[in-house]
Protein backbone atom coordinates (compact mmCIF):
# COMPACT_ATOMS: atom_id res chain seq x y z
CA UNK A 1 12.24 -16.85 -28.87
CA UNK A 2 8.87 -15.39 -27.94
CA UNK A 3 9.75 -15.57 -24.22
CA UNK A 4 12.96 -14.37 -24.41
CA UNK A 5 11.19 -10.72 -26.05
CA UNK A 6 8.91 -10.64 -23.41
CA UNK A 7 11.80 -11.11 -20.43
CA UNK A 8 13.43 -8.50 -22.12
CA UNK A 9 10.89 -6.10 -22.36
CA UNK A 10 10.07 -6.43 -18.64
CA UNK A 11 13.82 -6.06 -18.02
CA UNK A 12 13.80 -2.55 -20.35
CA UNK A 13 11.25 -1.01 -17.85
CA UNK A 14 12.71 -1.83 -14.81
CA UNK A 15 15.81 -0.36 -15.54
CA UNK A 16 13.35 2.60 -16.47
CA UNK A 17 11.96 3.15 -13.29
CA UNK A 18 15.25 2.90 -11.48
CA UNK A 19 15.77 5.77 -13.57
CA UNK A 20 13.37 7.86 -12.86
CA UNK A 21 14.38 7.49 -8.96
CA UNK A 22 17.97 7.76 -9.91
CA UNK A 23 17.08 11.02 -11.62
CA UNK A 24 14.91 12.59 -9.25
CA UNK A 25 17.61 11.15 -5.90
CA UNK A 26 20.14 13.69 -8.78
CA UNK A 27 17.80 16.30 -8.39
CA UNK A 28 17.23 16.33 -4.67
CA UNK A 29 21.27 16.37 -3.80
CA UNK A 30 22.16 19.00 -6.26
CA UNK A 31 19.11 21.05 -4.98
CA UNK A 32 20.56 20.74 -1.18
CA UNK A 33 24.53 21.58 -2.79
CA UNK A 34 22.73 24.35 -4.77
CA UNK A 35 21.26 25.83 -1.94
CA UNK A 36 24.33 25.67 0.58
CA UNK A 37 26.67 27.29 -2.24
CA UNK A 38 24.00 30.32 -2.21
CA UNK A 39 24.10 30.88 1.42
CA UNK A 40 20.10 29.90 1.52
CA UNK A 41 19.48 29.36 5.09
CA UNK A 42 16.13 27.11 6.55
CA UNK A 43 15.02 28.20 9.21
CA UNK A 44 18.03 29.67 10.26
CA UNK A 45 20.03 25.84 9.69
CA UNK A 46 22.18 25.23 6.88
CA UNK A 47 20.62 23.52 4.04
CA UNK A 48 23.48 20.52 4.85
CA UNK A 49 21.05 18.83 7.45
CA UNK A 50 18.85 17.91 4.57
CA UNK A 51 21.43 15.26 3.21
CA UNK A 52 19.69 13.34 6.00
CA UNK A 53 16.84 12.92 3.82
CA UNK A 54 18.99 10.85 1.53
CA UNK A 55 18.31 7.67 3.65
CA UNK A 56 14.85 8.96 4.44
CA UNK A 57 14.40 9.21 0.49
CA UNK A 58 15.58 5.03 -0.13
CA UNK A 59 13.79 3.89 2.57
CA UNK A 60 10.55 5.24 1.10
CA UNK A 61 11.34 4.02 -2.21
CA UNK A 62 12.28 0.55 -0.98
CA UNK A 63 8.64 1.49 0.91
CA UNK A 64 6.90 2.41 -2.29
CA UNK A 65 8.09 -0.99 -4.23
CA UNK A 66 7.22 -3.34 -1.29
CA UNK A 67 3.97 -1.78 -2.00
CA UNK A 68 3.50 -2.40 -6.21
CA UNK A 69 4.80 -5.86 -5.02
CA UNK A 70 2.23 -6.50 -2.95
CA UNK A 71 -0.38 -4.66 -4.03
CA UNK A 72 -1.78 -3.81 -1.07
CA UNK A 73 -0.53 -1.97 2.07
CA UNK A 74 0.45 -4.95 3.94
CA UNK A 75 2.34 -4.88 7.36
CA UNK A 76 5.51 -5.16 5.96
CA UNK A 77 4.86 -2.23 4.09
CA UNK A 78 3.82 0.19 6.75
CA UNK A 79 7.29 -0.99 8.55
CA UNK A 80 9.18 0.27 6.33
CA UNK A 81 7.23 3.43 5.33
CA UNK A 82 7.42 4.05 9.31
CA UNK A 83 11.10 3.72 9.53
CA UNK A 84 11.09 6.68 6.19
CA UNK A 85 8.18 8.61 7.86
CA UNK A 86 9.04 9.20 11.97
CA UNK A 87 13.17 10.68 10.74
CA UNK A 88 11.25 12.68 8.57
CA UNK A 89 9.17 14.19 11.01
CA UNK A 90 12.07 14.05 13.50
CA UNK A 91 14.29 16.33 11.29
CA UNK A 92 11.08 18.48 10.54
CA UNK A 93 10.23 19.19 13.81
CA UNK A 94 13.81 20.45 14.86
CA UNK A 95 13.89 22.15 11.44
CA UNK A 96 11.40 24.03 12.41
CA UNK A 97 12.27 24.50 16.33
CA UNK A 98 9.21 22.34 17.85
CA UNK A 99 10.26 19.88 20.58
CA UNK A 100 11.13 16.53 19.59
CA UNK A 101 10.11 14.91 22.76
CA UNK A 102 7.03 14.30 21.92
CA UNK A 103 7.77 12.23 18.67
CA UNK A 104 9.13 8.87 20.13
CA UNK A 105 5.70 8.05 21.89
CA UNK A 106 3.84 8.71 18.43
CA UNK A 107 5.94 6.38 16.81
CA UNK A 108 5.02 3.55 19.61
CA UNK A 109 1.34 5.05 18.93
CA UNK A 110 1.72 4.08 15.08
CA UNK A 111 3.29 0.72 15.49
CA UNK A 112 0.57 -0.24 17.28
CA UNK A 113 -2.03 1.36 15.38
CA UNK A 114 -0.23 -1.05 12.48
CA UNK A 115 -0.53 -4.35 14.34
CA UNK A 116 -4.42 -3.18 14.94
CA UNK A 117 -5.26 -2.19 11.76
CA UNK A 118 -3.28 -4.94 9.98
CA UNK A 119 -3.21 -7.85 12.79
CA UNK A 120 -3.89 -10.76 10.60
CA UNK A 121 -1.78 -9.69 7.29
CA UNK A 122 1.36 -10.36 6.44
């Protein structure tokens, strides 16, 4: 009976801190709706191009829990938070009207900096 308190209790907070990401993903898309309703402008772009972050925003939280698995940044780790980081800086950049051009070679540049810095991990 003892065990099954425990598995509970374990269960309880996970289901809390799904919904503290559930609540703050809530916040983020009625922010963006909020903000196209009102005619706010960024940059001169409509707030709409934001949604992209959406996807940007799971993939660093898939990111972020690799991470408390692991408990250490690991090269499976930095993967991930690469594939929520470089779209990021993609929509940025044009965001605020630099040239994207540039950013495909940095992401080569931190791929590799990964398999240097974390060769022998997994």
């Amino acid at each position: 009976m003892k065990q099954e308190t425990v598995v509970n209790s374990e269960q309880v907070k996970g289901e809390h801190e799904v919904g503290k990401w559930m609540g703050a993903f809530m916040i983020l898309t009625g922010a963006i709706f909020l903000m196209g309703t009102s005619g706010i402008t960024i940059a001169g772009h409509s707030p709409s191009m934001l949604v992209a972050l959406v996807p940007i925003y799971w993939i660093g939280v898939s990111a972020y829990r690799r991470y408390k698995e692991d408990g250490r940044l690991t090269r499976r780790v930095f993967s991930i938070a690469v594939f929520a980081v470089l779209p990021f800086a993609y929509m940025a950049a044009m965001a605020l009207g630099y040239s994207v051009s540039g950013l495909w070679p940095l992401g080569i540049i931190v791929v590799g900096v990964s398999f240097v810095l974390l060769g022998g991990s997994k």
